[in-house]
Protein backbone atom coordinates (compact mmCIF):
# COMPACT_ATOMS: atom_id res chain seq x y z
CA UNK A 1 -10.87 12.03 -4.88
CA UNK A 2 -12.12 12.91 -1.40
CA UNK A 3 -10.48 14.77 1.13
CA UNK A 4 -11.24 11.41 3.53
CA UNK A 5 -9.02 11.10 6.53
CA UNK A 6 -7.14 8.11 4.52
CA UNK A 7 -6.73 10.16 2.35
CA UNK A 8 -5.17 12.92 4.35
CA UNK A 9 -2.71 10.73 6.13
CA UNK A 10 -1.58 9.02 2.30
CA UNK A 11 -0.81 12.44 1.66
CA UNK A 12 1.17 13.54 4.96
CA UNK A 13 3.28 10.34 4.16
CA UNK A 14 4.18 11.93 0.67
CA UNK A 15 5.19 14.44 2.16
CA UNK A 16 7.28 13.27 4.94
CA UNK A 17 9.02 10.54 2.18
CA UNK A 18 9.67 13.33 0.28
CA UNK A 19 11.25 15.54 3.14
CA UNK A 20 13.15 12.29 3.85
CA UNK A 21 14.70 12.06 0.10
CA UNK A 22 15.23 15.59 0.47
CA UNK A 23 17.47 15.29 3.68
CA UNK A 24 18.98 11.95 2.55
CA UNK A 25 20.50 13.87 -0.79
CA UNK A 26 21.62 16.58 1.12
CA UNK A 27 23.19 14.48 3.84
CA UNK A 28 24.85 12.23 0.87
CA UNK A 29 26.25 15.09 -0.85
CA UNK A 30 28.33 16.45 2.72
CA UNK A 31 29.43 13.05 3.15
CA UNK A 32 30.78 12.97 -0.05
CA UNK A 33 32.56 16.69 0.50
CA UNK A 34 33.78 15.24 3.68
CA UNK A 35 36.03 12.19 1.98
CA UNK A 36 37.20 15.01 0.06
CA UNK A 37 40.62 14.74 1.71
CA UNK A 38 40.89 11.33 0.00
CA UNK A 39 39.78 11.93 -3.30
CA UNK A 40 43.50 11.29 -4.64
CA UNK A 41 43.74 7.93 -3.18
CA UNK A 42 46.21 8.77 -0.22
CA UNK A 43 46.50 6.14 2.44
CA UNK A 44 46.90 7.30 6.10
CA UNK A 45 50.54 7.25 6.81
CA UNK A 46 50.45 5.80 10.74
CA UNK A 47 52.87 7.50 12.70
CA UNK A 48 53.25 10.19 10.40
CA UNK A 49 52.29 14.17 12.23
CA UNK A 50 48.88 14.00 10.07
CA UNK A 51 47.56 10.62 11.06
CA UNK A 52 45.23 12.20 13.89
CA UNK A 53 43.46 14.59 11.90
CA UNK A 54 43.71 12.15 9.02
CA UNK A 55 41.85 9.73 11.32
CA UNK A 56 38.83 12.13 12.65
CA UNK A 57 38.53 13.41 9.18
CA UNK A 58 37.93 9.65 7.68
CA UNK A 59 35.51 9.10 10.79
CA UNK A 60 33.71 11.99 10.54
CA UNK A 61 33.12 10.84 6.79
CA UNK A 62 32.50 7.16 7.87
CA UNK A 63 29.51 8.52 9.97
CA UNK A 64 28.19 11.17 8.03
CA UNK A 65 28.13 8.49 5.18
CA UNK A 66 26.08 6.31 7.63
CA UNK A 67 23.42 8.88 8.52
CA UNK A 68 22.77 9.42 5.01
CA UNK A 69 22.25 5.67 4.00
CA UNK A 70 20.02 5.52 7.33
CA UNK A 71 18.17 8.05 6.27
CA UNK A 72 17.98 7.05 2.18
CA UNK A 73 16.71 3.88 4.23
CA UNK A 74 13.83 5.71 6.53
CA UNK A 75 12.95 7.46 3.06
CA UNK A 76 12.80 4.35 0.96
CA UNK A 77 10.33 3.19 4.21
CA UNK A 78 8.43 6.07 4.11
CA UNK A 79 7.71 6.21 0.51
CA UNK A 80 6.57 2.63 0.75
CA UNK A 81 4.39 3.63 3.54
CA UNK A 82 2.92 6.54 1.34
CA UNK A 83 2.50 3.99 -1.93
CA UNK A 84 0.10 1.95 0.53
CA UNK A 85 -1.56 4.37 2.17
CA UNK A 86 -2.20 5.81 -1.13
CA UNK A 87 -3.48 2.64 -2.11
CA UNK A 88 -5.59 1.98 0.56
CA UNK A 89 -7.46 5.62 0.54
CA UNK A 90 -8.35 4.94 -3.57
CA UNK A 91 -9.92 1.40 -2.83
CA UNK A 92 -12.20 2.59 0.40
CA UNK A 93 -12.42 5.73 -2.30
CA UNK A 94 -13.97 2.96 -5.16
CA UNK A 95 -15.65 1.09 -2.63
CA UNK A 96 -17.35 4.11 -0.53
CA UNK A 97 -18.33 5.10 -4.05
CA UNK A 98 -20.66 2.12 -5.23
CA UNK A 99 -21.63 1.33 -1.61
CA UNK A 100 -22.93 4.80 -0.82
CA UNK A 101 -25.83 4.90 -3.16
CA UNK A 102 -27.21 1.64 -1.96
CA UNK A 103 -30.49 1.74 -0.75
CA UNK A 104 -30.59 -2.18 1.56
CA UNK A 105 -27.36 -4.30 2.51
CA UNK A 106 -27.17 -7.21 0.62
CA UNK A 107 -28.56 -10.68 2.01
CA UNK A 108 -29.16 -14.34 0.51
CA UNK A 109 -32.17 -13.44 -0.95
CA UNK A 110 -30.48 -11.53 -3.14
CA UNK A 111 -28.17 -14.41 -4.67
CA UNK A 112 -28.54 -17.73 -6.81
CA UNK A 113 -26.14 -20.20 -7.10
CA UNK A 114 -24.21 -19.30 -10.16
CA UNK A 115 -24.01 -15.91 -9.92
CA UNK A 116 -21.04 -13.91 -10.42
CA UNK A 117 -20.34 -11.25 -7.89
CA UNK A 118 -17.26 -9.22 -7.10
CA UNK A 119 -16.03 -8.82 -3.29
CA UNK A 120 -13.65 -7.01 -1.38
CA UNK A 121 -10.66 -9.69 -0.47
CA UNK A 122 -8.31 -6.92 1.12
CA UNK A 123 -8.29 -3.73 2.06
CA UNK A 124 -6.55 -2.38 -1.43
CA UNK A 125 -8.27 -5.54 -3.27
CA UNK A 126 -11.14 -7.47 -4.98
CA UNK A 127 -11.73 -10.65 -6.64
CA UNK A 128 -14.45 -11.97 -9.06
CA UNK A 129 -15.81 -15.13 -8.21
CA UNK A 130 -19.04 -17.43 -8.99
CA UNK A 131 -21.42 -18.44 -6.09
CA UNK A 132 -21.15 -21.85 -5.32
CA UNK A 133 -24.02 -22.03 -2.44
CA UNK A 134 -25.84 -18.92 -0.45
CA UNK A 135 -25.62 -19.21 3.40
CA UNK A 136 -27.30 -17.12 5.85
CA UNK A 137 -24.66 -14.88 6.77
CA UNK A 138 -21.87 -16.05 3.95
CA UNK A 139 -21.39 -16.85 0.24
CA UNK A 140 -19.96 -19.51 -0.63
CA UNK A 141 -17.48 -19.14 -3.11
CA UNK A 142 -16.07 -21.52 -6.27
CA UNK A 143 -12.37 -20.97 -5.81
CA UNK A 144 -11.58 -23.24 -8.69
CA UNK A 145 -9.83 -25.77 -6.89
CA UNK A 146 -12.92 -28.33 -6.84
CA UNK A 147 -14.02 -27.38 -3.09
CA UNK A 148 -10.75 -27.63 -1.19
CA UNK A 149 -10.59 -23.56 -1.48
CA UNK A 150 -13.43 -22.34 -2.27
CA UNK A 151 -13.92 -19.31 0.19
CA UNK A 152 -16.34 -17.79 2.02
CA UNK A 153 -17.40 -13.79 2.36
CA UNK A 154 -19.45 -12.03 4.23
CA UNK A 155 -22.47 -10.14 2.44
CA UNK A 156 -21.28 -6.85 3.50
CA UNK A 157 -17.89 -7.88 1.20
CA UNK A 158 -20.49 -8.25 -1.85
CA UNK A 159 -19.44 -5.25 -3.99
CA UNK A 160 -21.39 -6.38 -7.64
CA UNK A 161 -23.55 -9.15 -8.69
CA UNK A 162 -23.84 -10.05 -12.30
CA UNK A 163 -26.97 -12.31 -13.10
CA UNK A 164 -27.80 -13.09 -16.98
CA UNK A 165 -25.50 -10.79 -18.20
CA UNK A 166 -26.94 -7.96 -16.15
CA UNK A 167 -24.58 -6.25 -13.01
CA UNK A 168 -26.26 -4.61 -10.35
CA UNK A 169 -23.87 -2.45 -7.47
CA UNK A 170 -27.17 -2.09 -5.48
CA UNK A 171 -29.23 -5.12 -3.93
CA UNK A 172 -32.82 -2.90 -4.21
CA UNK A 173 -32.44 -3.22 -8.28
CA UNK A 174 -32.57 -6.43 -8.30
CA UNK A 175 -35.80 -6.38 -6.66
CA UNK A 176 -37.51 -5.80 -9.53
CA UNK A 177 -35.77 -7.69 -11.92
């Protein structure tokens, strides 16, 4: 793992979700002290002398009951945040990994129809696909739908090409064979 600026900011998101379960469980357990004064099932008795208190007690629980769920809620966001930026810092991780020791981009020259190569779809993503036709500045791709959705991707997408059984993560190796 690098210490990539994805990577740093997947990690300060941990760490604020984490803060944010932290406060949430806290926040839940004084709410819950707070309807203490209920705990035996007593209704408020309107017009009796405690109603008042009665009443700002059961408010004062109502609301610090609904900063806690707010804040389970920003946590539960937050931790979703950190899953994906956790996911996006590993896949520019994989894919700054085999495209740092090329030595040439990719281009058509480099591609026959039938060839299976491997592409970036999304930023956390790839797919596997075989070449349908090579364009100048796209592949076209066999989608499997008989042409209706076969897509297209840019060479700089091109993450692998397998030719006879032999995968190559670097176009300048397939120079020679």
């Amino acid at each position: 793992m690098s210490d990539s600026p994805e990577r740093r900011k997947a990690e300060r998101l941990q760490q604020r979700a984490d803060q944010l379960n932290k406060t949430a469980e806290q926040q839940s357990q004084r709410a819950f002290d707070a309807y203490g004064r209920f705990a035996g099932g007593q209704p408020l008795l309107t017009g009796h002398h405690s109603y008042r208190s009665a009443r700002r007690a059961k408010n004062r629980a109502n609301a610090a009951s609904d900063r806690a769920i707010d804040t389970f809620k920003a946590a539960q966001q937050a931790t979703r945040d950190a899953k994906w930026a956790t996911a996006k810092a590993d896949a520019k991780d994989a894919i700054t990994a085999v495209t740092s020791t090329r030595t040439r981009p990719w281009e058509p020259a480099d591609f026959q129809v039938g060839d299976i190569v491997t592409v970036r779809v999304f930023e956390t993503s790839t797919s596997t696909y075989r070449v349908k036709r090579v364009n100048k500045k796209t592949l076209t791709l066999d989608g499997g739908g008989g042409g209706w959705d076969d897509p297209k991707r840019e060479y700089d997408r091109v993450l692998s090409r397998t030719r006879n059984g032999v995968t190559i993560t670097n176009p300048a190796d397939g120079d020679t064979a």
